[in-house]
C-alpha atoms as a PDB file:
ATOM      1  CA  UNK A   1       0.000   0.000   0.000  1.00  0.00           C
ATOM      2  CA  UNK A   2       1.697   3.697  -0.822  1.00  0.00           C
ATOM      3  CA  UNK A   3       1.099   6.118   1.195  1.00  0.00           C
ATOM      4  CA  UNK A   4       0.032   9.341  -0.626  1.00  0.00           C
ATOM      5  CA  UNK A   5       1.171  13.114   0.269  1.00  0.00           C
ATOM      6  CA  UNK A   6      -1.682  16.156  -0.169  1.00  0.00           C
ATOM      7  CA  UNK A   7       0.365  18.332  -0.820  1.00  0.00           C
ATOM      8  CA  UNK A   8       3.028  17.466  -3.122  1.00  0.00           C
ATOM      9  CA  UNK A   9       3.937  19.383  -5.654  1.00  0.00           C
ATOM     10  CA  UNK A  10       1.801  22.369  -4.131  1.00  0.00           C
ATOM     11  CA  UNK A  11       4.768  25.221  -3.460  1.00  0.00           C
ATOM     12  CA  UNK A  12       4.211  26.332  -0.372  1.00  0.00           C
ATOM     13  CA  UNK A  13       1.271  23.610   1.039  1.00  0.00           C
ATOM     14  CA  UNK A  14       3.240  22.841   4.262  1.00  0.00           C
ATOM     15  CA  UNK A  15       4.402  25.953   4.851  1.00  0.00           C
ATOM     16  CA  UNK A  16       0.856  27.241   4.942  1.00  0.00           C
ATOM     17  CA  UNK A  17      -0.390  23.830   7.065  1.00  0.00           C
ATOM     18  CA  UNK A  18       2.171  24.267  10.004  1.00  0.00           C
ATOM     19  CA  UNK A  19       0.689  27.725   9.793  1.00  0.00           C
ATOM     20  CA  UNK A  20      -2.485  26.683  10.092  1.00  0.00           C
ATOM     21  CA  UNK A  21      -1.803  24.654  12.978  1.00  0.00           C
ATOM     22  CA  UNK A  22      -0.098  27.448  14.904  1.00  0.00           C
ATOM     23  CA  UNK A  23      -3.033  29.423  14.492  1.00  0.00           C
ATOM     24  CA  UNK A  24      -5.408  26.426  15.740  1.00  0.00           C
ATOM     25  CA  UNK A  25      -3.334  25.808  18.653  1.00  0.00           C
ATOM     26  CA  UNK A  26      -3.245  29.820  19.825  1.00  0.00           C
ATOM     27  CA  UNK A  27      -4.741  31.396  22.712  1.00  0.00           C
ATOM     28  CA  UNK A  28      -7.728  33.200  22.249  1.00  0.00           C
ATOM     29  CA  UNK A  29      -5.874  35.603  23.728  1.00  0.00           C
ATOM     30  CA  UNK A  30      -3.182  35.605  21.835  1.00  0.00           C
ATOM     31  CA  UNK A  31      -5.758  35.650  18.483  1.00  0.00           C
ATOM     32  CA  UNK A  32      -7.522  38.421  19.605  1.00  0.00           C
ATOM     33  CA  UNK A  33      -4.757  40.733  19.899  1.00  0.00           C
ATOM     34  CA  UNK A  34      -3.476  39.894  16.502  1.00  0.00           C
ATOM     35  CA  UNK A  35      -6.867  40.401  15.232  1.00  0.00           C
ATOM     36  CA  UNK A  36      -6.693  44.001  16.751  1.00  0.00           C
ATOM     37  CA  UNK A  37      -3.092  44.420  15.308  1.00  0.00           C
ATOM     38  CA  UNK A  38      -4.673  43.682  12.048  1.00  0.00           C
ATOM     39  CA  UNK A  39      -7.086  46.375  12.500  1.00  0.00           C
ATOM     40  CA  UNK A  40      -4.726  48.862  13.767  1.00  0.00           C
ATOM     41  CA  UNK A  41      -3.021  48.284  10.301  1.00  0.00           C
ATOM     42  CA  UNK A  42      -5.934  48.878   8.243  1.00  0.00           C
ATOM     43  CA  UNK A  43      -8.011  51.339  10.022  1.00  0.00           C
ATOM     44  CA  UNK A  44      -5.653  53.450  12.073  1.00  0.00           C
ATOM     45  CA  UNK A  45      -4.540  54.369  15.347  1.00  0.00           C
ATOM     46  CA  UNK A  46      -7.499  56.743  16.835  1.00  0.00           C
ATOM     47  CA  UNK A  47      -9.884  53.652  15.521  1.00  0.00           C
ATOM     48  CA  UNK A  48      -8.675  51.340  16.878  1.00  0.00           C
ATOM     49  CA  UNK A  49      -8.144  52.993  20.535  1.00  0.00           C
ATOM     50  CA  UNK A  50     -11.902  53.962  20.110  1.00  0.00           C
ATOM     51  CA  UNK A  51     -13.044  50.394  19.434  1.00  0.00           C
ATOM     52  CA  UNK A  52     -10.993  48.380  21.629  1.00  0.00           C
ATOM     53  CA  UNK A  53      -9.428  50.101  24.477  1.00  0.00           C
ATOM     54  CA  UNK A  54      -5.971  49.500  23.718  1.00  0.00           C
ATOM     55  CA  UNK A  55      -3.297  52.474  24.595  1.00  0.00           C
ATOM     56  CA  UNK A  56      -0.382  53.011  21.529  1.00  0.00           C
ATOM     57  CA  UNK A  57       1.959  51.870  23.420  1.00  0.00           C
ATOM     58  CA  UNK A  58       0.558  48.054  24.155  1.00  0.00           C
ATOM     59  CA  UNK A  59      -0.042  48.326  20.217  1.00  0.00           C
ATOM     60  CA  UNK A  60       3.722  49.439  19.680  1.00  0.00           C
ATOM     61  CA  UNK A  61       4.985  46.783  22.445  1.00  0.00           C
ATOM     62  CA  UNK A  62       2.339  43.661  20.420  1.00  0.00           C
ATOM     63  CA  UNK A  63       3.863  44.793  17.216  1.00  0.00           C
ATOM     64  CA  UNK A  64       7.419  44.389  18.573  1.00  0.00           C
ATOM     65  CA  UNK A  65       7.055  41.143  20.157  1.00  0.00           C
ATOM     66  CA  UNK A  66       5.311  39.978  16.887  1.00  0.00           C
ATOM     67  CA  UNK A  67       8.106  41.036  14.594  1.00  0.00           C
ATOM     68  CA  UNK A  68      10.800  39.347  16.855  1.00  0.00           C
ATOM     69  CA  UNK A  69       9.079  36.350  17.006  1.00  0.00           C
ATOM     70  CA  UNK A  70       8.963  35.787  13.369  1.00  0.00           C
ATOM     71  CA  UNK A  71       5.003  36.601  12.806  1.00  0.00           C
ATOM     72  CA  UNK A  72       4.272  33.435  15.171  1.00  0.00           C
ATOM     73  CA  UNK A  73       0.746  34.631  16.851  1.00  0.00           C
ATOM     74  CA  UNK A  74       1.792  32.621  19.879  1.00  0.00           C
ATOM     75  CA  UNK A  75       3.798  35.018  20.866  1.00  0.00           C
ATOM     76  CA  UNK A  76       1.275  37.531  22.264  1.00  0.00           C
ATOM     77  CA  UNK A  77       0.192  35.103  24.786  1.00  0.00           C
ATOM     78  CA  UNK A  78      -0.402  37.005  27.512  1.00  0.00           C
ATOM     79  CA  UNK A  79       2.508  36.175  30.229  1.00  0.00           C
ATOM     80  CA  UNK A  80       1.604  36.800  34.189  1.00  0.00           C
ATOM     81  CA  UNK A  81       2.580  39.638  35.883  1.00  0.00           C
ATOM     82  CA  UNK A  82       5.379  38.794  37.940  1.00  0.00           C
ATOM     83  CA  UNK A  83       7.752  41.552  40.413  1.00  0.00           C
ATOM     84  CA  UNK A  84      10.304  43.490  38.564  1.00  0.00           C
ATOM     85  CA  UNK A  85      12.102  43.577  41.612  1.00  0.00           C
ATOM     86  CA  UNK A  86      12.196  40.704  44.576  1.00  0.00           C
ATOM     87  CA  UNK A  87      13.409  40.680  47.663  1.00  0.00           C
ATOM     88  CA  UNK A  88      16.738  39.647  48.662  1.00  0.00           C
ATOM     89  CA  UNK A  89      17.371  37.373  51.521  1.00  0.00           C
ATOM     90  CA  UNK A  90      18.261  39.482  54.969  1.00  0.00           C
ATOM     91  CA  UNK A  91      19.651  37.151  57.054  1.00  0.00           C
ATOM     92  CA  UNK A  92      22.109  37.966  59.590  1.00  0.00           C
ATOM     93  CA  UNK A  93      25.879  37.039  58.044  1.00  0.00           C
ATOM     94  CA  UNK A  94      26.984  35.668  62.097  1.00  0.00           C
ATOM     95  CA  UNK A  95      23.945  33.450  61.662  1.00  0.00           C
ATOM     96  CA  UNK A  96      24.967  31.843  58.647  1.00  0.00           C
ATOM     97  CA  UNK A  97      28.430  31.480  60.029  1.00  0.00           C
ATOM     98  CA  UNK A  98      27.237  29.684  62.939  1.00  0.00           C
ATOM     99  CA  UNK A  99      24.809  27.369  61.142  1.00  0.00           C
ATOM    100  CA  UNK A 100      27.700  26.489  58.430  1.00  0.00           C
ATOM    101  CA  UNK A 101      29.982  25.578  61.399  1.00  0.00           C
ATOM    102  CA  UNK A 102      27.297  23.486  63.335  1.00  0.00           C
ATOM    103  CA  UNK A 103      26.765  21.380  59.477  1.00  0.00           C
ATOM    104  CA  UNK A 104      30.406  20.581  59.250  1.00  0.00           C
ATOM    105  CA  UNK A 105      29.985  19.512  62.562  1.00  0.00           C
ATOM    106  CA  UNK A 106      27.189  17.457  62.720  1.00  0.00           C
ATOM    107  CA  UNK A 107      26.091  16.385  58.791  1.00  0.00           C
ATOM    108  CA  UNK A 108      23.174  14.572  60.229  1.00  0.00           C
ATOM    109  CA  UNK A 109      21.476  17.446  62.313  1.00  0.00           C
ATOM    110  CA  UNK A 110      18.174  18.415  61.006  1.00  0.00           C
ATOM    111  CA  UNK A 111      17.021  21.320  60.839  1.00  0.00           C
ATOM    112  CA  UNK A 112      14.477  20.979  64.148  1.00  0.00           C
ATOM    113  CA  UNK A 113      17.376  20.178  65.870  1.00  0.00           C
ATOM    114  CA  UNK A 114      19.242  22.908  64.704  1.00  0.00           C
ATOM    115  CA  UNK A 115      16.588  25.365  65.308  1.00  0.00           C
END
């Protein structure tokens, strides 16, 4: 039995099928703001603040990751807001000196014990 390909000899078939898939296995998230994208491109900037909300700047910053991702739409996936800054760890230096000594002294202390 031979096993038949679609698209052979169709240029660019499987180009356009990964595609495809890509855009099946998007967000809606991630559609919708190319879909606005789009409609920033074709109706202009004041239109498309008035329909959907959206400042310049998050269109500017969509367009941007867009571009550096190579057009892939999964790309505006929204990501979760994390800190820009976290806290560092403010432990007392003598403390950790201490603890450190009482390891290399006893390996098999636990940390109730140690406490």
């Amino acid at each position: 039995m031979q096993v038949q390909r679609i698209g052979y000899g169709i240029k660019g078939y499987y180009r356009l099928a990964s595609l495809g898939q890509k855009w099946e296995m998007t967000p809606k998230d991630a559609q919708e703001r190319l879909r606005i994208l789009k409609f920033w491109e074709r109706h202009g900037l004041s239109a498309t603040q008035e329909a959907f909300g959206v400042s310049r700047r998050t269109l500017y910053r969509w367009k941007a990751v867009l571009k550096a991702a190579g057009d892939n739409p999964a790309a505006l996936i929204p990501k979760p807001p994390i800190a820009k800054r976290k806290r560092g760890k403010n432990r007392d230096p003598r403390l950790v000196k201490r603890i450190r000594e009482l390891r290399t002294l006893y390996p098999n202390l636990g940390k109730e014990r140690l406490h």
